[in-house]
C-alpha atoms as a PDB file:
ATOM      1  CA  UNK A   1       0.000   0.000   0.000  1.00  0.00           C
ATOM      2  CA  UNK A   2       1.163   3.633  -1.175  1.00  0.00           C
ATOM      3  CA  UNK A   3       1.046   6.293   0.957  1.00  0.00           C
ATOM      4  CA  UNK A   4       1.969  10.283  -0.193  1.00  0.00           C
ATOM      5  CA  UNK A   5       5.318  10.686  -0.223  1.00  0.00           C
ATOM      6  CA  UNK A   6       6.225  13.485   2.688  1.00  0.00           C
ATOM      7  CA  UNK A   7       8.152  16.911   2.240  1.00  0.00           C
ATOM      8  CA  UNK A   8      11.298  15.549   3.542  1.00  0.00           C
ATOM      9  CA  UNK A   9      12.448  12.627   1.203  1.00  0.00           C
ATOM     10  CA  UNK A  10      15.146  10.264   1.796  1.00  0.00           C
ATOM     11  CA  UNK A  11      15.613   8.143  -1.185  1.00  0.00           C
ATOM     12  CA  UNK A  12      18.013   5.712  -0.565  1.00  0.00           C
ATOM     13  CA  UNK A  13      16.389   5.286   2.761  1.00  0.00           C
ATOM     14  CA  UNK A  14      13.199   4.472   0.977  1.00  0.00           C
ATOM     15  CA  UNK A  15      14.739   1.695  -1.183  1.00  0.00           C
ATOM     16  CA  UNK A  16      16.773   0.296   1.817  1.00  0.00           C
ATOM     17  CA  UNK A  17      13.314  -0.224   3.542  1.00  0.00           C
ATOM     18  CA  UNK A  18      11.610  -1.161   0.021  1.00  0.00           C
ATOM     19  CA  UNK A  19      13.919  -3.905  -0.102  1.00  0.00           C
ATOM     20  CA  UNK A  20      13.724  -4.446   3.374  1.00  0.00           C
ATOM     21  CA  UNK A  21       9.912  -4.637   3.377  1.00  0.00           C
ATOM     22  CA  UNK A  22       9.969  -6.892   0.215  1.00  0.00           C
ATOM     23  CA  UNK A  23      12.709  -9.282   1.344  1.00  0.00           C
ATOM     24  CA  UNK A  24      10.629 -10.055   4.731  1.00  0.00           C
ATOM     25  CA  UNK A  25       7.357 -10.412   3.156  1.00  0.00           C
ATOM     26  CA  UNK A  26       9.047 -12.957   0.760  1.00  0.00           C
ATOM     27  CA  UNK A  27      11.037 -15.002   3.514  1.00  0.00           C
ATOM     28  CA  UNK A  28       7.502 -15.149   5.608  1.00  0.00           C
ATOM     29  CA  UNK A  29       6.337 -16.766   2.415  1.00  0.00           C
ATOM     30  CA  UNK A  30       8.882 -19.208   2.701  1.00  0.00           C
ATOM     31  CA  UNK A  31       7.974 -19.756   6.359  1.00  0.00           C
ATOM     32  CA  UNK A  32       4.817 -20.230   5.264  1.00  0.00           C
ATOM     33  CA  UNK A  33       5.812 -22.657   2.848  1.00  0.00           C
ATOM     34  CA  UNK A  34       7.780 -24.558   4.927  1.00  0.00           C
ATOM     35  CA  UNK A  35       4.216 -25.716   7.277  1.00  0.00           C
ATOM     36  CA  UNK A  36       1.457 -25.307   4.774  1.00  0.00           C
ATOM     37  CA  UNK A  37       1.283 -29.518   5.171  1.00  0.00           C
ATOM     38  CA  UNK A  38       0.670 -29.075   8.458  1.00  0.00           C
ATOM     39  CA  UNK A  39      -1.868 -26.254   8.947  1.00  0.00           C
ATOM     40  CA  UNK A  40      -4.680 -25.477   6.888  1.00  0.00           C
ATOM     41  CA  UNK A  41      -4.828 -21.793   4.846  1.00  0.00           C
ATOM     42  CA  UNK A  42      -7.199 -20.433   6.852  1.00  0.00           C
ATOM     43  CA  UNK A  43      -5.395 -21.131  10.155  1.00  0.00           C
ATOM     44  CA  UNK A  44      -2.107 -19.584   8.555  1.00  0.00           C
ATOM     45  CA  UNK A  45      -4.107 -16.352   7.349  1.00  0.00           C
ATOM     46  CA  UNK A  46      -5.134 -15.996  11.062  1.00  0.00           C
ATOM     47  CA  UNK A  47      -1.808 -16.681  12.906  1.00  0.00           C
ATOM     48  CA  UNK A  48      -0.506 -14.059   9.934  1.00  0.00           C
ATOM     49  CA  UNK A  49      -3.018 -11.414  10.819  1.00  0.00           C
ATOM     50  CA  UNK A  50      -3.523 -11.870  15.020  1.00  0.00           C
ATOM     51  CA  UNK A  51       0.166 -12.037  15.220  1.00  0.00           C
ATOM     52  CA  UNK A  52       0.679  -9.032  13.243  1.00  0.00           C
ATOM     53  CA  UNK A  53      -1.157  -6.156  15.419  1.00  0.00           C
ATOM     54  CA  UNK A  54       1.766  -6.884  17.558  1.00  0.00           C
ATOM     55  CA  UNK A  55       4.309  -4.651  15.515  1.00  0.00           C
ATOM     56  CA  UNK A  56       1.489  -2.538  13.867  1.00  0.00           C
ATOM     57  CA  UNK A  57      -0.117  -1.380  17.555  1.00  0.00           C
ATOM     58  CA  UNK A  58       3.543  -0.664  18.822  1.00  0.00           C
ATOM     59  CA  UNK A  59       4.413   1.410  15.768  1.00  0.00           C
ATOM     60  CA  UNK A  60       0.974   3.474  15.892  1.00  0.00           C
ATOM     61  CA  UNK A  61       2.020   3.936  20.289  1.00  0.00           C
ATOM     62  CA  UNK A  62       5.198   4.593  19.380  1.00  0.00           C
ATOM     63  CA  UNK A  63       5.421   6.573  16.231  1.00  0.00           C
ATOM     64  CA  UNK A  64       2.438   7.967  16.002  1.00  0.00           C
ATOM     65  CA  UNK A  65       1.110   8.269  19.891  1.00  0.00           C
ATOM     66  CA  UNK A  66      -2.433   7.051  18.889  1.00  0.00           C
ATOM     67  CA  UNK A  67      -4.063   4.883  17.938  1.00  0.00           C
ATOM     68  CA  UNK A  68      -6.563   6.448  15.076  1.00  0.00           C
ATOM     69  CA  UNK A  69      -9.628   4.190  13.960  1.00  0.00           C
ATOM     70  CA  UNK A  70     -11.683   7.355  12.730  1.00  0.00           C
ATOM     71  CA  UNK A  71     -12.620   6.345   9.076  1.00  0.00           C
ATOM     72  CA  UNK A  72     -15.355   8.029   6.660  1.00  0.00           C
ATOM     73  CA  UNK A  73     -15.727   4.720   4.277  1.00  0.00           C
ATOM     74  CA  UNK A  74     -16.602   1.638   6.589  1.00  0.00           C
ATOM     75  CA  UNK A  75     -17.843   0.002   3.609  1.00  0.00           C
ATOM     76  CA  UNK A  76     -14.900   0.634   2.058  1.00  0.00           C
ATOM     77  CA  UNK A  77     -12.524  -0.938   4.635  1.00  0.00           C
ATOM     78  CA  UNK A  78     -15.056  -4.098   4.288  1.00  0.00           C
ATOM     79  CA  UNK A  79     -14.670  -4.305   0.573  1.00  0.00           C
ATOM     80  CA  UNK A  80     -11.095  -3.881   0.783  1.00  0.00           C
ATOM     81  CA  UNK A  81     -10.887  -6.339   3.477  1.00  0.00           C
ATOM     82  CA  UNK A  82     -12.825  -8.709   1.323  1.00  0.00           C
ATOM     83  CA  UNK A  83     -10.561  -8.246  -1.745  1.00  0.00           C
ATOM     84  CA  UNK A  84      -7.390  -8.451   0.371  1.00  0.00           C
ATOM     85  CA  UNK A  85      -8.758 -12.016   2.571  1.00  0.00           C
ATOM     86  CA  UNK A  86      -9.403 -13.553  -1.045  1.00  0.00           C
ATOM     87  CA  UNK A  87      -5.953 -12.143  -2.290  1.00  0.00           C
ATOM     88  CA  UNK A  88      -3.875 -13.701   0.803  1.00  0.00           C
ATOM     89  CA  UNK A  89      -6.012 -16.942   0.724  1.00  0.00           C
ATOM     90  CA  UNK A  90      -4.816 -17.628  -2.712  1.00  0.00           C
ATOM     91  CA  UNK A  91      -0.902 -16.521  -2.625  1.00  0.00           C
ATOM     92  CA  UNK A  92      -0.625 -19.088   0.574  1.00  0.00           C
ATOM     93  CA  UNK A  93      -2.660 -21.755  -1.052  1.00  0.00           C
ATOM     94  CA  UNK A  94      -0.381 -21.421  -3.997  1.00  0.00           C
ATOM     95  CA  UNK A  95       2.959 -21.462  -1.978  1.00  0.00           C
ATOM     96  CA  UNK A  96       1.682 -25.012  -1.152  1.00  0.00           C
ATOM     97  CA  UNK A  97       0.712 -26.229  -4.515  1.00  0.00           C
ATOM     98  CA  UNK A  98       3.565 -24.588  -6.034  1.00  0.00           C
ATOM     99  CA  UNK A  99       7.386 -24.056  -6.024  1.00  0.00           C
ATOM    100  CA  UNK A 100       7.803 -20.912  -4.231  1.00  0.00           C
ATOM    101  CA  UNK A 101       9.804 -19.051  -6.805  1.00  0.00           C
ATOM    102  CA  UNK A 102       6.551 -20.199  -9.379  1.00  0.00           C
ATOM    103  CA  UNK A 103       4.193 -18.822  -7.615  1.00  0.00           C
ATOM    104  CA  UNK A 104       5.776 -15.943  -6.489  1.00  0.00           C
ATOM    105  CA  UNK A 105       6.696 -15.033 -10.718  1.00  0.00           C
ATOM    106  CA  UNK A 106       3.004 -15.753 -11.553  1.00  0.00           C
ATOM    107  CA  UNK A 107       1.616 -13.396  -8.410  1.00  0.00           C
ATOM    108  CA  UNK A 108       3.737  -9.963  -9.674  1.00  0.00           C
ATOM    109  CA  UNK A 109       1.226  -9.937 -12.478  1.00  0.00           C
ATOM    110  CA  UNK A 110      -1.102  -7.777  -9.731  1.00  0.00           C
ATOM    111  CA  UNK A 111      -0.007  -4.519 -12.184  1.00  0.00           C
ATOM    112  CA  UNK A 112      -0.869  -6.178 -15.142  1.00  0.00           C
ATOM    113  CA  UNK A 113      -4.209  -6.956 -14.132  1.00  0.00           C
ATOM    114  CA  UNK A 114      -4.864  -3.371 -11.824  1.00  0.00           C
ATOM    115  CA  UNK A 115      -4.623  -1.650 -15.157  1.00  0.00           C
ATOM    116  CA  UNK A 116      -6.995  -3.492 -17.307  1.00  0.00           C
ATOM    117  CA  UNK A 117      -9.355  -3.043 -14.395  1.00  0.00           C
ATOM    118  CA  UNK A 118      -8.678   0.116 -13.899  1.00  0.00           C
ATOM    119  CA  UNK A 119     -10.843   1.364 -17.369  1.00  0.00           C
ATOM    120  CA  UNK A 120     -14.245  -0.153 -15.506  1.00  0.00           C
ATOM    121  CA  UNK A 121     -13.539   0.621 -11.706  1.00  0.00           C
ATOM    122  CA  UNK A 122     -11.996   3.852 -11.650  1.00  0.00           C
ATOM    123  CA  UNK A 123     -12.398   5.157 -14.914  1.00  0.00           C
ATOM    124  CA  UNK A 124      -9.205   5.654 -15.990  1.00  0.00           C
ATOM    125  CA  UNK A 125      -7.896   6.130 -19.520  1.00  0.00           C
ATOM    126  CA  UNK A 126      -5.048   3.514 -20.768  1.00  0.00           C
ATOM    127  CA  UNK A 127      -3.631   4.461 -23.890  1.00  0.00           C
ATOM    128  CA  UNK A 128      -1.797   2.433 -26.523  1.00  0.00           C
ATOM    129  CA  UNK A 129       1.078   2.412 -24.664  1.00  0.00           C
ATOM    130  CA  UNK A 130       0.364   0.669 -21.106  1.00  0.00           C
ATOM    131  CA  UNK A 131      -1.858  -1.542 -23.258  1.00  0.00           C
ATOM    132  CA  UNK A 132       1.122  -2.785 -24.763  1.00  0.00           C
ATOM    133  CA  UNK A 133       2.928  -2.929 -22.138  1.00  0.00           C
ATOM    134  CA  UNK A 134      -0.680  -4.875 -20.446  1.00  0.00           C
ATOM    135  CA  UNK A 135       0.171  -7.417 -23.560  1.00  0.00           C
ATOM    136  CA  UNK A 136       3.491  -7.903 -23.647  1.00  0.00           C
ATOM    137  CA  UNK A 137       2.991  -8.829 -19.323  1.00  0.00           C
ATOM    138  CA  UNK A 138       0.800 -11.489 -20.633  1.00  0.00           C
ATOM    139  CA  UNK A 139       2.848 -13.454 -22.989  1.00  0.00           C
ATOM    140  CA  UNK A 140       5.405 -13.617 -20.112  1.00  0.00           C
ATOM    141  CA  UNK A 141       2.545 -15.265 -18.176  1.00  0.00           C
ATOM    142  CA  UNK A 142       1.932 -17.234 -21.072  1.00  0.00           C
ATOM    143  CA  UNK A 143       5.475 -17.903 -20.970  1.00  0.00           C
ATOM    144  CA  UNK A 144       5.806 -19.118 -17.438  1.00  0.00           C
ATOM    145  CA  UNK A 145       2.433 -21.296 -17.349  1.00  0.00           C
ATOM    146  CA  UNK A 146       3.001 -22.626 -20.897  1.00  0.00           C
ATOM    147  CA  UNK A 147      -0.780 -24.028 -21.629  1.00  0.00           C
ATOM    148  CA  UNK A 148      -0.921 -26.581 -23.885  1.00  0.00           C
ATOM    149  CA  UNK A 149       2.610 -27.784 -23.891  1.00  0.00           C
ATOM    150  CA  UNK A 150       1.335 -30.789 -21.989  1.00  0.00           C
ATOM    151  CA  UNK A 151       2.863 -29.385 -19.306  1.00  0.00           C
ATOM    152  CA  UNK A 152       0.486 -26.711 -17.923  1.00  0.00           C
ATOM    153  CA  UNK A 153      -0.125 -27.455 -13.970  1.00  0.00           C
ATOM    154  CA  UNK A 154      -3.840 -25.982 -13.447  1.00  0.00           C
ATOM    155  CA  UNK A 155      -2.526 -25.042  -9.869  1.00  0.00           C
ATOM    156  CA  UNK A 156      -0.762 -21.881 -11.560  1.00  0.00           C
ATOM    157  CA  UNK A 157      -4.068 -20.361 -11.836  1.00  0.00           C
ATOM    158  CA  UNK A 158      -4.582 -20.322  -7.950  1.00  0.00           C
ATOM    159  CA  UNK A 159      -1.700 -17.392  -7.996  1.00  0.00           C
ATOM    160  CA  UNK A 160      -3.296 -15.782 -11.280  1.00  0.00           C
ATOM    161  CA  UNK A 161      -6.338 -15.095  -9.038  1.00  0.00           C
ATOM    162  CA  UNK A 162      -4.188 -14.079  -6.143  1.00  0.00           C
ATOM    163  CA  UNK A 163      -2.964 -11.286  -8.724  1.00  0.00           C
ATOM    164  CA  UNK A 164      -6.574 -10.515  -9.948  1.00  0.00           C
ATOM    165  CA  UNK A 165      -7.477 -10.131  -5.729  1.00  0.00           C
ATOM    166  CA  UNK A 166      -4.640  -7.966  -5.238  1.00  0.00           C
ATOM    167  CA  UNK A 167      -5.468  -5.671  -7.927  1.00  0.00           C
ATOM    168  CA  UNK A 168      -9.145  -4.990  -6.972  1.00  0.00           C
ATOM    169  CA  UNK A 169      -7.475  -4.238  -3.100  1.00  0.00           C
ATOM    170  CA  UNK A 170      -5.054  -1.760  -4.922  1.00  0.00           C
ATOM    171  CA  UNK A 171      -8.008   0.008  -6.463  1.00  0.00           C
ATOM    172  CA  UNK A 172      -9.821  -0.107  -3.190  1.00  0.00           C
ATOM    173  CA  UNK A 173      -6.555   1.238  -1.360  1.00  0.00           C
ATOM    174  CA  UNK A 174      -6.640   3.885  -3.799  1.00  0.00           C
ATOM    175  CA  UNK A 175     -10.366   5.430  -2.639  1.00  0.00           C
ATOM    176  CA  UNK A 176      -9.987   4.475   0.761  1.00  0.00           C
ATOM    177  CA  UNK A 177      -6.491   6.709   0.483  1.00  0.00           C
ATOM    178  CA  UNK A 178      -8.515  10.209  -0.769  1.00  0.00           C
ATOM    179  CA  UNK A 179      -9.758  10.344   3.047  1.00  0.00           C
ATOM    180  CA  UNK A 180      -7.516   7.432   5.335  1.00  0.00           C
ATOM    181  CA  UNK A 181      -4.563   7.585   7.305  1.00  0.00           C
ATOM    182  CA  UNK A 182      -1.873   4.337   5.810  1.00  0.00           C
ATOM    183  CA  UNK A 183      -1.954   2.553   8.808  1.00  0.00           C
ATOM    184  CA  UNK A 184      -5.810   3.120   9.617  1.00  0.00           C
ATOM    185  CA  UNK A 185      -6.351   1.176   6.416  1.00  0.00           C
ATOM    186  CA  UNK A 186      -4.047  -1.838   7.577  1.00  0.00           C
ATOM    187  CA  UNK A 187      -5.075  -1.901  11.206  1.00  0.00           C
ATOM    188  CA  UNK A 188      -8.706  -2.597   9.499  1.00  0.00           C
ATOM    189  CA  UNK A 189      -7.602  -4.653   7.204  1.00  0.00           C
ATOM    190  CA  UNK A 190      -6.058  -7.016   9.919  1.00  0.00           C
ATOM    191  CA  UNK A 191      -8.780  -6.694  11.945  1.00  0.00           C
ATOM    192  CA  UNK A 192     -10.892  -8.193   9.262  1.00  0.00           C
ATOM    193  CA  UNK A 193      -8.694 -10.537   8.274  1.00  0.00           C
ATOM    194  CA  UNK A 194      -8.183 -11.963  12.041  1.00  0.00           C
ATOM    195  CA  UNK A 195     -11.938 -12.253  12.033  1.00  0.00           C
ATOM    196  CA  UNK A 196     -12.501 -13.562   8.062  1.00  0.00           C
ATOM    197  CA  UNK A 197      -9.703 -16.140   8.795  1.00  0.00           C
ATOM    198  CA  UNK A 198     -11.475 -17.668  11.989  1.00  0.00           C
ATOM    199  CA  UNK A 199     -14.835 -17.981   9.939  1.00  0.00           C
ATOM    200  CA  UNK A 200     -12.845 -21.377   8.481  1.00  0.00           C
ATOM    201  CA  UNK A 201     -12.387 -22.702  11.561  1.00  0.00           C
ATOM    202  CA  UNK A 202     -16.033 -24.154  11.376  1.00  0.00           C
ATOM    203  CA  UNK A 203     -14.962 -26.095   8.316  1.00  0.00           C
ATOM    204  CA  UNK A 204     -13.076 -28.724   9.692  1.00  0.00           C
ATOM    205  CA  UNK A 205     -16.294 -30.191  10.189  1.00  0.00           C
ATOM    206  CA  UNK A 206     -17.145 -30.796   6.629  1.00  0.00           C
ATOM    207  CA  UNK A 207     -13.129 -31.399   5.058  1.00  0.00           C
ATOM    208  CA  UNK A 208     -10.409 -33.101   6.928  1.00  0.00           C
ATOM    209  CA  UNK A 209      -7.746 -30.992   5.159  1.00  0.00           C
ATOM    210  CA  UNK A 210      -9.343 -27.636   6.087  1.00  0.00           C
ATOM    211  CA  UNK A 211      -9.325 -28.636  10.123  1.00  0.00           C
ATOM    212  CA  UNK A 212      -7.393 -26.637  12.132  1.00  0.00           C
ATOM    213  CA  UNK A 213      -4.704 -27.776  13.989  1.00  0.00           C
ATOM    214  CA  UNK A 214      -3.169 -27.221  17.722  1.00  0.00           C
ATOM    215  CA  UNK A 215       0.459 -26.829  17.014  1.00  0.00           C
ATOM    216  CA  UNK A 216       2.359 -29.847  18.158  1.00  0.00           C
ATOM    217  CA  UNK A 217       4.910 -28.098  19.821  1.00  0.00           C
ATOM    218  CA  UNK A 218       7.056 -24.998  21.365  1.00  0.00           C
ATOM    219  CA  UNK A 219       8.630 -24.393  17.391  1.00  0.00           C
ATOM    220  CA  UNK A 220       5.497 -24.297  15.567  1.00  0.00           C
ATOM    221  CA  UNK A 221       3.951 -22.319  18.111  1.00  0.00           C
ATOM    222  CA  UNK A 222       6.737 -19.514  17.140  1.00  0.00           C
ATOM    223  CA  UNK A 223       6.959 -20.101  13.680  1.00  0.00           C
ATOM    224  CA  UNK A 224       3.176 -18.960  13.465  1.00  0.00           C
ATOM    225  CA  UNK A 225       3.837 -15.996  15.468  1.00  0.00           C
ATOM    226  CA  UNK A 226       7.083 -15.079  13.588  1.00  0.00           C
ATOM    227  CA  UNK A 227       4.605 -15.059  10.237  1.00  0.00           C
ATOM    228  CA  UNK A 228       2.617 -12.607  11.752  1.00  0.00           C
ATOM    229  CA  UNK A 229       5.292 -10.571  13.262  1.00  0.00           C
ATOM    230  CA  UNK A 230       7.018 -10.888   9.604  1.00  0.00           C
ATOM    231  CA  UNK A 231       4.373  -9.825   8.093  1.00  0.00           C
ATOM    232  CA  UNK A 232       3.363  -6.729  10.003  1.00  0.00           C
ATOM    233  CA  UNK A 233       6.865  -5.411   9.862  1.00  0.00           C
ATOM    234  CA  UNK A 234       6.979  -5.725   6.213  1.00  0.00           C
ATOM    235  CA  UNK A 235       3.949  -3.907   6.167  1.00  0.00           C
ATOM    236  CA  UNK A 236       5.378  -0.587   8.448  1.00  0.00           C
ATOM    237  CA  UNK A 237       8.676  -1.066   6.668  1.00  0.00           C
ATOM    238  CA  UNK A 238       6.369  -0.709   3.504  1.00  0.00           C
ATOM    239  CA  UNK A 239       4.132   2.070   4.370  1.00  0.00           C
ATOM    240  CA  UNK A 240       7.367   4.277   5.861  1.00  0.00           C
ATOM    241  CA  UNK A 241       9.477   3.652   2.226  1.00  0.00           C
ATOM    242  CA  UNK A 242       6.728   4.894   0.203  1.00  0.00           C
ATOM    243  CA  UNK A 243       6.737   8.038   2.837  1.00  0.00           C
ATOM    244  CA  UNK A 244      10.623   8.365   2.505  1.00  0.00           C
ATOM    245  CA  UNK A 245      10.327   8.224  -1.576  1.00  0.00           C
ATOM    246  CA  UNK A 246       7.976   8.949  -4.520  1.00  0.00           C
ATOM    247  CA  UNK A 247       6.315   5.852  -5.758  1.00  0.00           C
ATOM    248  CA  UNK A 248       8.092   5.872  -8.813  1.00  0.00           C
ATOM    249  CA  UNK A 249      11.680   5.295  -7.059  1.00  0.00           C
ATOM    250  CA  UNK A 250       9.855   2.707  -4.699  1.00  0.00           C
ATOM    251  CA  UNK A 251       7.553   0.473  -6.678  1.00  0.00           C
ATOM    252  CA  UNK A 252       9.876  -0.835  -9.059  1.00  0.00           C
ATOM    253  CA  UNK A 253      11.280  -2.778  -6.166  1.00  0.00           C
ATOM    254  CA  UNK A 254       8.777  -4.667  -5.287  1.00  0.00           C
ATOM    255  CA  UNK A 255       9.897  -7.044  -8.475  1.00  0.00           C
ATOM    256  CA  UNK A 256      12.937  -8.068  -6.201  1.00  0.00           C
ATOM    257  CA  UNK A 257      10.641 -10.776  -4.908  1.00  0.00           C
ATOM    258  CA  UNK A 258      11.522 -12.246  -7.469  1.00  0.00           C
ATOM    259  CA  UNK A 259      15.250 -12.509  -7.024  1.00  0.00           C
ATOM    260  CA  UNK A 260      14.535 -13.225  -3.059  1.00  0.00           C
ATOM    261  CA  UNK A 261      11.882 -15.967  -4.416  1.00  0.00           C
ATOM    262  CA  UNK A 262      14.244 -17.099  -6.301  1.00  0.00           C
ATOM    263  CA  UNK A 263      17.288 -17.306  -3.373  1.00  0.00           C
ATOM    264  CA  UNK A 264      14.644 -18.744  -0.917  1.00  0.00           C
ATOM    265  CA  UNK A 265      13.421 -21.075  -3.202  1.00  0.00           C
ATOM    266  CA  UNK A 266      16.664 -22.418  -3.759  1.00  0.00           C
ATOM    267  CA  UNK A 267      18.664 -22.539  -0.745  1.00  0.00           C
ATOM    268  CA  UNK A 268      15.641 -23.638   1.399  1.00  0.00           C
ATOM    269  CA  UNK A 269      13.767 -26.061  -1.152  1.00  0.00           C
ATOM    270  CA  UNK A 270      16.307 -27.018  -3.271  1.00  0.00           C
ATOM    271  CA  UNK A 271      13.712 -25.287  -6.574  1.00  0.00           C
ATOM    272  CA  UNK A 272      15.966 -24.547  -9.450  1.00  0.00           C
ATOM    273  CA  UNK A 273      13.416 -22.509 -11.574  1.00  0.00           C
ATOM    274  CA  UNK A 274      13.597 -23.480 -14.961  1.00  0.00           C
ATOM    275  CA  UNK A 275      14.042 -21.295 -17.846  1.00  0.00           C
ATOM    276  CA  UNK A 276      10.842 -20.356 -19.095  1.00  0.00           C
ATOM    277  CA  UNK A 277      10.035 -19.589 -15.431  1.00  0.00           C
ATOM    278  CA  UNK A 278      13.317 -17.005 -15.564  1.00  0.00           C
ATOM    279  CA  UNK A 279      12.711 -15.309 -18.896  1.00  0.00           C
ATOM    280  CA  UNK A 280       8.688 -15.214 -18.379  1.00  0.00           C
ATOM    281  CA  UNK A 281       9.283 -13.765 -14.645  1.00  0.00           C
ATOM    282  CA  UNK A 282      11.330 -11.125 -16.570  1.00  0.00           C
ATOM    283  CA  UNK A 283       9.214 -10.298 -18.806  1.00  0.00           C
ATOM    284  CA  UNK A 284       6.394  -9.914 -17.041  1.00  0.00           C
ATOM    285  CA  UNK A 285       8.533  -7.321 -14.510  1.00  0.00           C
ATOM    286  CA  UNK A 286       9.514  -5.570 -17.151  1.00  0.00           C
ATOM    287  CA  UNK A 287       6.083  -4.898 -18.275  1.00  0.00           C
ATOM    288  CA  UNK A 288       5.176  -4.055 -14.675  1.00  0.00           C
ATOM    289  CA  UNK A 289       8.027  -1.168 -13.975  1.00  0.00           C
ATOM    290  CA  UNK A 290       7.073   0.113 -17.434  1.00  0.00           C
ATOM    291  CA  UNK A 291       3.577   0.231 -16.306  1.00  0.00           C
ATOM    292  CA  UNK A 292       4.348   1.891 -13.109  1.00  0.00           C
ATOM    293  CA  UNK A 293       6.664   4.264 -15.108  1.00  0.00           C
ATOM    294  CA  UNK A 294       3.616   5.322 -17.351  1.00  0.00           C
ATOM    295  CA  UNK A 295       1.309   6.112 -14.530  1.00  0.00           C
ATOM    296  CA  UNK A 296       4.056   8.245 -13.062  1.00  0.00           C
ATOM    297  CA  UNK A 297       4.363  10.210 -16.112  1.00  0.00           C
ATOM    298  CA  UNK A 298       0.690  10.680 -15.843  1.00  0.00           C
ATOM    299  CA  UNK A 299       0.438  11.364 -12.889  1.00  0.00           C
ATOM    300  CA  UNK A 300       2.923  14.349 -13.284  1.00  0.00           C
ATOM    301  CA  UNK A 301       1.067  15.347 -15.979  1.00  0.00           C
ATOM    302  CA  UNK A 302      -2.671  15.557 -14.660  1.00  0.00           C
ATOM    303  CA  UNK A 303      -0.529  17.704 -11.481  1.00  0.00           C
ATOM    304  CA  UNK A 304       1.041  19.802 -14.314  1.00  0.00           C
ATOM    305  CA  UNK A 305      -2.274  20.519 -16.085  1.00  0.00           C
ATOM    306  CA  UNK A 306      -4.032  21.361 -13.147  1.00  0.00           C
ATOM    307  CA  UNK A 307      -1.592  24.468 -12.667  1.00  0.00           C
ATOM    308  CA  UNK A 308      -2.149  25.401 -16.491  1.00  0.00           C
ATOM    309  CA  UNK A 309      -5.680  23.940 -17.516  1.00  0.00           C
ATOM    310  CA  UNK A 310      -4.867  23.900 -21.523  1.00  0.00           C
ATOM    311  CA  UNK A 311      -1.754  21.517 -21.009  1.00  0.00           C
ATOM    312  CA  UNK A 312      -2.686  18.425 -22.849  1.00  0.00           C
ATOM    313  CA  UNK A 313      -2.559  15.195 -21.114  1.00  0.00           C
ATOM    314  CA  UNK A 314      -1.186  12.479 -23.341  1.00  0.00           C
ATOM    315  CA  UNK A 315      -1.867   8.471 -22.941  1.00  0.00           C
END
């Protein structure tokens, strides 16, 4: 999640915690990983969400002195919440039917799909050129998932949803933003995922796999916790970077997941990604940073043409 960049910009301080931020949210997937056999999805969403109010409400104390929960869209927090659950659900399911470094390639095409919903959410123009970009994204998917080589593994469209998830939170994130503070958006968002997550619990009843589990010991006790702690100090490393930096120096970075998926993947899994995996995963970030770049542009623009009114603004 974006926030406004502040007066008082520290750029390589915002990539340090980009990377930072991006790098911790990637090794939590590999924790995550590592016991998806042993607890069900919606038990690890939970643990990930309870867990994390413990760095988010010390941050808000300590940072910020308060803790604000004023919010003018409440509806907006629950759609978001919604979008966000669904999002999560998927990315961990996929960690578990996938190599990590696969599904982890096939999940950065969130930008891809944010701008071709984009046109019929928020009304936004694309022109020729993010729709190319929009293409050219897609034939790296194509690339990575390879359908109808014989090949194709129908799990890689559990983190092809994840992406289409993610987008429609980015769009909400980007309405709920005109009128909420960062972490007033995340501190509901956790809230509703703590409570969406424990809705599963119920379901044991009716599938085996989806009963949750009492962790068998001291080290799985921790390793749930430590996803939730991971997780909400990605998300504060996160939300300060995009303060420290404009999004445009920050954003791109969120494709090192793929390196770190990449690392993890290897070193902890022993996954040596193949090489239409490597060359779609490339493509497809490409496409993404160009995308980014474009809206940036924009962005400048519409700020440009609002100081002089008859300043075209080009797609």
């Amino acid at each position: 999640m974006s926030a406004p960049a502040s007066s008082h910009e520290r750029p390589i301080q915002a990539i340090l915690l980009m990377n930072l931020a991006v790098f911790i949210f990637t090794a939590m997937d590999g924790v995550i990983k590592s016991i998806s056999h042993v607890f069900p999805t919606g038990e690890l969403i939970f643990a990930r969400n309870l867990f994390a109010f413990l760095p988010l409400l010390g941050y808000m104390l300590v940072v910020e002195r308060r803790i604000s929960l004023r919010t003018h869209q409440p509806w907006g927090h629950v759609w978001r919440g919604a979008m966000g659950v669904s999002a999560m659900f998927c990315f961990f399911l996929s960690y578990k039917l996938l190599p990590l470094s696969d599904a982890i390639a096939l999940g950065l095409a969130g930008p891809i799909f944010l701008t071709i919903l984009s046109v019929p959410l928020l009304r936004e123009q694309v022109g020729w050129r993010r729709w190319s970009a929009v293409t050219i994204g897609f034939v790296g998917v194509l690339v990575m998932t390879r359908p109808g080589s014989g090949i194709f593994n129908p799990a890689a469209l559990v983190p092809l949803l994840a992406a289409v998830f993610y987008a429609l939170a980015m769009i909400s994130i980007r309405k709920l933003a005109q009128t909420e503070k960062p972490t007033t958006i995340v501190f509901y968002f956790t809230l509703f995922a703590t409570f969406a997550s424990f809705v599963t619990y119920p379901l044991g009843g009716i599938d085996a796999e989806l009963a949750w589990r009492w962790p068998a010991d001291t080290e799985q006790v921790l390793l749930l916790m430590l996803i939730g702690i991971m997780g909400g100090c990605a998300q504060i490393a996160l939300t300060i970077a995009f303060r420290r930096g404009s999004v445009s120096l920050v954003a791109p970075f969120d494709y090192m997941a793929l390196v770190y998926g990449f690392l993890i993947g290897f070193f902890l899994f022993a996954e040596v990604p193949d090489a239409y995996l490597i060359g779609g995963g490339l493509i497809v970030v490409a496409s993404g940073i160009y995308i980014i770049h474009r809206e940036t542009v924009l962005a400048r623009q519409r700020r440009r043409q609002a100081l002089v009114p008859s300043l075209p603004v080009t797609q």
